[in-house]
N, C-alpha and C. Protein backbone atom coordinates (compact mmCIF):
# COMPACT_ATOMS: atom_id res chain seq x y z
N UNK A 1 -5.14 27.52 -7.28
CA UNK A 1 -5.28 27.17 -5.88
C UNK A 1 -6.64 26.54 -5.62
N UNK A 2 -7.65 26.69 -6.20
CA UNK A 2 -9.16 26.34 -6.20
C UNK A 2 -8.81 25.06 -6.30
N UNK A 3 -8.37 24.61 -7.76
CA UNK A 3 -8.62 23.49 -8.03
C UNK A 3 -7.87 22.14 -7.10
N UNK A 4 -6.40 22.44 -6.47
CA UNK A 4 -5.83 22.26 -5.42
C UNK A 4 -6.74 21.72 -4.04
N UNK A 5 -7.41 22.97 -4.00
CA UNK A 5 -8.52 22.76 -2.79
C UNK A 5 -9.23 21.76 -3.00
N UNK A 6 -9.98 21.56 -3.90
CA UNK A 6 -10.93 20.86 -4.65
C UNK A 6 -10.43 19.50 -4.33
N UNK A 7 -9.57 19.27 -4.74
CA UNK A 7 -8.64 17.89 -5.02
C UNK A 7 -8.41 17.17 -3.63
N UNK A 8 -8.38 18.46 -2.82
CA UNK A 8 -7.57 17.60 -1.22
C UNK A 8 -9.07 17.61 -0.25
N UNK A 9 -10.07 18.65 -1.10
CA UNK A 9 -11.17 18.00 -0.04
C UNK A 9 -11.21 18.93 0.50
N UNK A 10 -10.59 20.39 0.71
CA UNK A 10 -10.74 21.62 1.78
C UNK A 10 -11.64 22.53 1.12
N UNK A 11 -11.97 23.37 2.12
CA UNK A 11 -13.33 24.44 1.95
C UNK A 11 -12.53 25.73 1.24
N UNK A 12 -13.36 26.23 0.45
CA UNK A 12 -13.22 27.26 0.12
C UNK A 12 -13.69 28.48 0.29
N UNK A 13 -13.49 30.03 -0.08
CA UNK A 13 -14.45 31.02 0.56
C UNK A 13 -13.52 31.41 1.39
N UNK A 14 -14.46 31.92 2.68
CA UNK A 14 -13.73 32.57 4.04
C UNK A 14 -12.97 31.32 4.25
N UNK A 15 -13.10 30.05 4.29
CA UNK A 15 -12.38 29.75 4.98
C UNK A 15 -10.64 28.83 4.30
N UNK A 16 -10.42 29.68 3.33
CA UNK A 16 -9.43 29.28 2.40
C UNK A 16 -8.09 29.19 3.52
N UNK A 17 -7.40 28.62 2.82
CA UNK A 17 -6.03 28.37 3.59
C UNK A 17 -4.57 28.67 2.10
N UNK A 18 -3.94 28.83 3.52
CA UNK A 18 -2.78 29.59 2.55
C UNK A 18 -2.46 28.68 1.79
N UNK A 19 -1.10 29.42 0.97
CA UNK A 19 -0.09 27.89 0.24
C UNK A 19 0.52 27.27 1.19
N UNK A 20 0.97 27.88 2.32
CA UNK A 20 1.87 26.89 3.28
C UNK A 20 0.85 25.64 3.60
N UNK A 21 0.05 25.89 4.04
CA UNK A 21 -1.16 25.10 4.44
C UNK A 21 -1.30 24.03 3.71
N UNK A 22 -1.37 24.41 2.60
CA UNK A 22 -2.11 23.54 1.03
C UNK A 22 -0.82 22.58 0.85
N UNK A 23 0.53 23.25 0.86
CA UNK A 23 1.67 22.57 0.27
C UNK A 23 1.69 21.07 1.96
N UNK A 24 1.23 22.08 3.43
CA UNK A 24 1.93 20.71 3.99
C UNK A 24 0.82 19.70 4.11
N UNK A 25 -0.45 20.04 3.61
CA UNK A 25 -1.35 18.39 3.49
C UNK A 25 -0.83 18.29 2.48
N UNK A 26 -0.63 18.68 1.07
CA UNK A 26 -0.03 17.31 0.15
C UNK A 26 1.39 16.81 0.18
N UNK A 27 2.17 17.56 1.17
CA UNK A 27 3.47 16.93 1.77
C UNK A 27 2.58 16.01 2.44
N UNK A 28 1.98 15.67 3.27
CA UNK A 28 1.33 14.82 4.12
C UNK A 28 0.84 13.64 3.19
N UNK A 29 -0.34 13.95 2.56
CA UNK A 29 -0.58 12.83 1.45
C UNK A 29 0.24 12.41 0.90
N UNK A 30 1.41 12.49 0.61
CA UNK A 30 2.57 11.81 -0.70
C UNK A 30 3.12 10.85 0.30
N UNK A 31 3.15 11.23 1.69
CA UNK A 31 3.91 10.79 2.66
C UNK A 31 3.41 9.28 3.31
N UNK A 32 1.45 9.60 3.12
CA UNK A 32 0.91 8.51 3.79
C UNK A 32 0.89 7.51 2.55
N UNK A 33 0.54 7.94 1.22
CA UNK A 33 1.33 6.78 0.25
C UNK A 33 2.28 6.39 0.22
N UNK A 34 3.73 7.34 0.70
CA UNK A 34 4.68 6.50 0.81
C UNK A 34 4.76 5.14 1.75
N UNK A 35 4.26 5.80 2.74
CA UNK A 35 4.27 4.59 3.69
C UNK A 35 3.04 3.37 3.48
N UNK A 36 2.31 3.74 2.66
CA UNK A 36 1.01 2.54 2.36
C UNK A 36 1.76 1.64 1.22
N UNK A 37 2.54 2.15 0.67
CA UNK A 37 3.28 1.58 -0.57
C UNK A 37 4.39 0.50 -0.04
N UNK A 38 4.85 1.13 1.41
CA UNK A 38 6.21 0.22 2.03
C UNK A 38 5.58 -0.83 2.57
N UNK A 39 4.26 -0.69 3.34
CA UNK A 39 3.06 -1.72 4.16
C UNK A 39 3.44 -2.87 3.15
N UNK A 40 2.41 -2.31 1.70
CA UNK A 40 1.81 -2.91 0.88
C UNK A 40 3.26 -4.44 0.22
N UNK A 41 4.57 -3.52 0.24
CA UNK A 41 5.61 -4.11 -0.60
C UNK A 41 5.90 -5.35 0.54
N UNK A 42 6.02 -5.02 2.10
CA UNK A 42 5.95 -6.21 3.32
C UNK A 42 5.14 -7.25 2.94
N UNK A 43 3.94 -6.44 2.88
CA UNK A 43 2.68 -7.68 2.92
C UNK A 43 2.69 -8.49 1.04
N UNK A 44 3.55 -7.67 0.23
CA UNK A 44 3.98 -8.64 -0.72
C UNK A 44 4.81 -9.68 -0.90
N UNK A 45 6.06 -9.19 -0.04
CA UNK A 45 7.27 -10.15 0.38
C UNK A 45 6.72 -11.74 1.02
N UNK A 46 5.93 -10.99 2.02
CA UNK A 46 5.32 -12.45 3.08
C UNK A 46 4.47 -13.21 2.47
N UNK A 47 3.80 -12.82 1.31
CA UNK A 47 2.90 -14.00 0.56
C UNK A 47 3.63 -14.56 -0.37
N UNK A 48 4.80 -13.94 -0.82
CA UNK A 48 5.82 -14.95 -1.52
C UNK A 48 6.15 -15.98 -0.99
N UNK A 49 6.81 -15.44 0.49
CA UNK A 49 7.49 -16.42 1.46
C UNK A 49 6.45 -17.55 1.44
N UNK A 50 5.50 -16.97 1.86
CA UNK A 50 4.82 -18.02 2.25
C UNK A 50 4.15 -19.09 1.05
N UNK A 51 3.85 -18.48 -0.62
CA UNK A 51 3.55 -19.54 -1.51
C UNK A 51 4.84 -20.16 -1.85
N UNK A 52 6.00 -19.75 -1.38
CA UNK A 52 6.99 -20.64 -1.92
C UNK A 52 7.15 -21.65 -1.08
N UNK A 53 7.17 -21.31 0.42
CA UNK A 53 6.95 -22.20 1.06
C UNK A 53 6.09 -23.19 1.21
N UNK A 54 4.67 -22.99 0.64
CA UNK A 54 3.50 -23.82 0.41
C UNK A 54 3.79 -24.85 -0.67
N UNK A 55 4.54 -24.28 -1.48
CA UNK A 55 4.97 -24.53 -3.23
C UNK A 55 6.17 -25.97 -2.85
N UNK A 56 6.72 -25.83 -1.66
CA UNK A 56 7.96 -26.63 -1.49
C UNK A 56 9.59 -25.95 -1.83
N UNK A 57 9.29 -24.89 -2.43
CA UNK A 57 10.38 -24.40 -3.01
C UNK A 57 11.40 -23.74 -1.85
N UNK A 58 10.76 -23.50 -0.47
CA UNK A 58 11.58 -23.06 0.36
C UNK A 58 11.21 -24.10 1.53
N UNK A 59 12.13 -24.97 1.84
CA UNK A 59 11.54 -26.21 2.88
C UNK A 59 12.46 -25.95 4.26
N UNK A 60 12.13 -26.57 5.17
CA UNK A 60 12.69 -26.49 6.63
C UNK A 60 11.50 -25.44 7.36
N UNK A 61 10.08 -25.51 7.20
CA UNK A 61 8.94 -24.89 7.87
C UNK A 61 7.94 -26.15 7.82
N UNK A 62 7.22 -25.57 8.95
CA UNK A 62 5.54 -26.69 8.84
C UNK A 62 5.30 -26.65 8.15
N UNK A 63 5.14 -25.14 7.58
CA UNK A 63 4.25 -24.72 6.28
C UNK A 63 5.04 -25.54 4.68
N UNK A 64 5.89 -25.69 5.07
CA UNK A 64 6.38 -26.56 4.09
C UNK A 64 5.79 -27.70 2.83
N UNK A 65 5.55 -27.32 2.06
CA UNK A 65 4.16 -28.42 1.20
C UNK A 65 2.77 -28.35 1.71
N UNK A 66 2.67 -27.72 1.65
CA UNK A 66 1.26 -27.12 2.57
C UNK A 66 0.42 -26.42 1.40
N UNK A 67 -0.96 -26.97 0.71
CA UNK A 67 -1.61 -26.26 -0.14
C UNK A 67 -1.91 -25.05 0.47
N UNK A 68 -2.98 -25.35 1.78
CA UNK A 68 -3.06 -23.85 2.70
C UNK A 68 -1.83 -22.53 2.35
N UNK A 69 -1.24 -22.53 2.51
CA UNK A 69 0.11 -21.83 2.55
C UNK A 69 0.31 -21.44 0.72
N UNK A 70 0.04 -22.08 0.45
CA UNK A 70 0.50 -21.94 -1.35
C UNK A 70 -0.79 -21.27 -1.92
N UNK A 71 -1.70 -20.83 -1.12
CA UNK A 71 -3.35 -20.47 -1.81
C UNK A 71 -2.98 -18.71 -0.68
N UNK A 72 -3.12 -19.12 0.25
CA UNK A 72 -2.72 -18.50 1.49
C UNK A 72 -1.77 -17.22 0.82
N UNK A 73 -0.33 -17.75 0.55
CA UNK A 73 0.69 -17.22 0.32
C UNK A 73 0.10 -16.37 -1.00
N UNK A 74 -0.76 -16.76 -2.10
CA UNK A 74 -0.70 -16.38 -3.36
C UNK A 74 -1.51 -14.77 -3.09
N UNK A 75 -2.75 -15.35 -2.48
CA UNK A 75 -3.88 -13.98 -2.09
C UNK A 75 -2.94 -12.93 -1.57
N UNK A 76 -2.14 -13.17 -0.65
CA UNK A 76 -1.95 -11.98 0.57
C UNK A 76 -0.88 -11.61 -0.62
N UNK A 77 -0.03 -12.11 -1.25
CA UNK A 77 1.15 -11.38 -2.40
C UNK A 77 -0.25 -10.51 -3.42
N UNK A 78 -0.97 -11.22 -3.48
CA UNK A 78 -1.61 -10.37 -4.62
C UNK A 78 -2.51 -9.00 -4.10
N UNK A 79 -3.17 -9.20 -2.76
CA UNK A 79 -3.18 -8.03 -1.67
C UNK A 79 -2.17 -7.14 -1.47
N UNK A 80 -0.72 -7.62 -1.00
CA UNK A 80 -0.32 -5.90 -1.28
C UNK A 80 0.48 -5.74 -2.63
N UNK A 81 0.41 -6.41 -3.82
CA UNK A 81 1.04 -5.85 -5.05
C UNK A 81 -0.23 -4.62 -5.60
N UNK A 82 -1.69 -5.15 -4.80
CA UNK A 82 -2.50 -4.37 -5.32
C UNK A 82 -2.69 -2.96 -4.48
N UNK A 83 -2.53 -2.77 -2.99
CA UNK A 83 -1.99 -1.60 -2.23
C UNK A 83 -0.94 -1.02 -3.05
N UNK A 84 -0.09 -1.74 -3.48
CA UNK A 84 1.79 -1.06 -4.05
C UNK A 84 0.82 0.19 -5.39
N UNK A 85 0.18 -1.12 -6.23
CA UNK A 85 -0.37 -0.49 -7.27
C UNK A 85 -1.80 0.98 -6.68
N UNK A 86 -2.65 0.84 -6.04
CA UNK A 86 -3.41 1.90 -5.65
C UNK A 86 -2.57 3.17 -5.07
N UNK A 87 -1.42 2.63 -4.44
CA UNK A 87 -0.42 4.11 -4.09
C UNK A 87 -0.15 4.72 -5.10
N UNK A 88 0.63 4.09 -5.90
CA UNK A 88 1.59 4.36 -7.19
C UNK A 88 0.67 5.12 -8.27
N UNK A 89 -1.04 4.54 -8.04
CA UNK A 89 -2.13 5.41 -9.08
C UNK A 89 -1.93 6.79 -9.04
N UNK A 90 -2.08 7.19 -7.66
CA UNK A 90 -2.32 8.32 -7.40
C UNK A 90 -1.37 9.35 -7.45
């Protein structure tokens, strides 16, 4: 249980907390990765969209042949594949 504590950042001593306690912050933490992981997989989708669209490969947009958009599109895919990946570390 110490080492538990240790891990999530809570005090130990008098002011220990039960297992219920302990179990629902790391129900909580698994939970806010889950959802940083779903962010992260959005904000991967939309930099596809958008370098393919930059790329020409998806046409009928402004963004359509658009280097902006194809540089644009590449960063923000590689922004959340790297959120997907920092969830998934932990």
């Amino acid at each position: 249980m110490v080492d538990a504590t240790r891990e999530l950042g809570i005090k130990t001593g008098e002011d220990r907390i039960t297992s219920k306690e302990l179990e629902w912050k790391k129900e909580a933490e698994n939970m806010k990765r889950r959802i940083f992981s779903i962010v992260g997989a959005i904000i991967a989708f939309f930099g596809l969209v958008w370098f393919l669209q930059g790329a020409g490969v998806l046409p009928g947009s402004v963004m359509s042949g658009s280097q902006f958009w194809e540089i644009a599109g590449a960063a923000t895919f590689i922004i959340g594949i790297a959120i997907v990946a920092y969830c998934m570390k932990k």
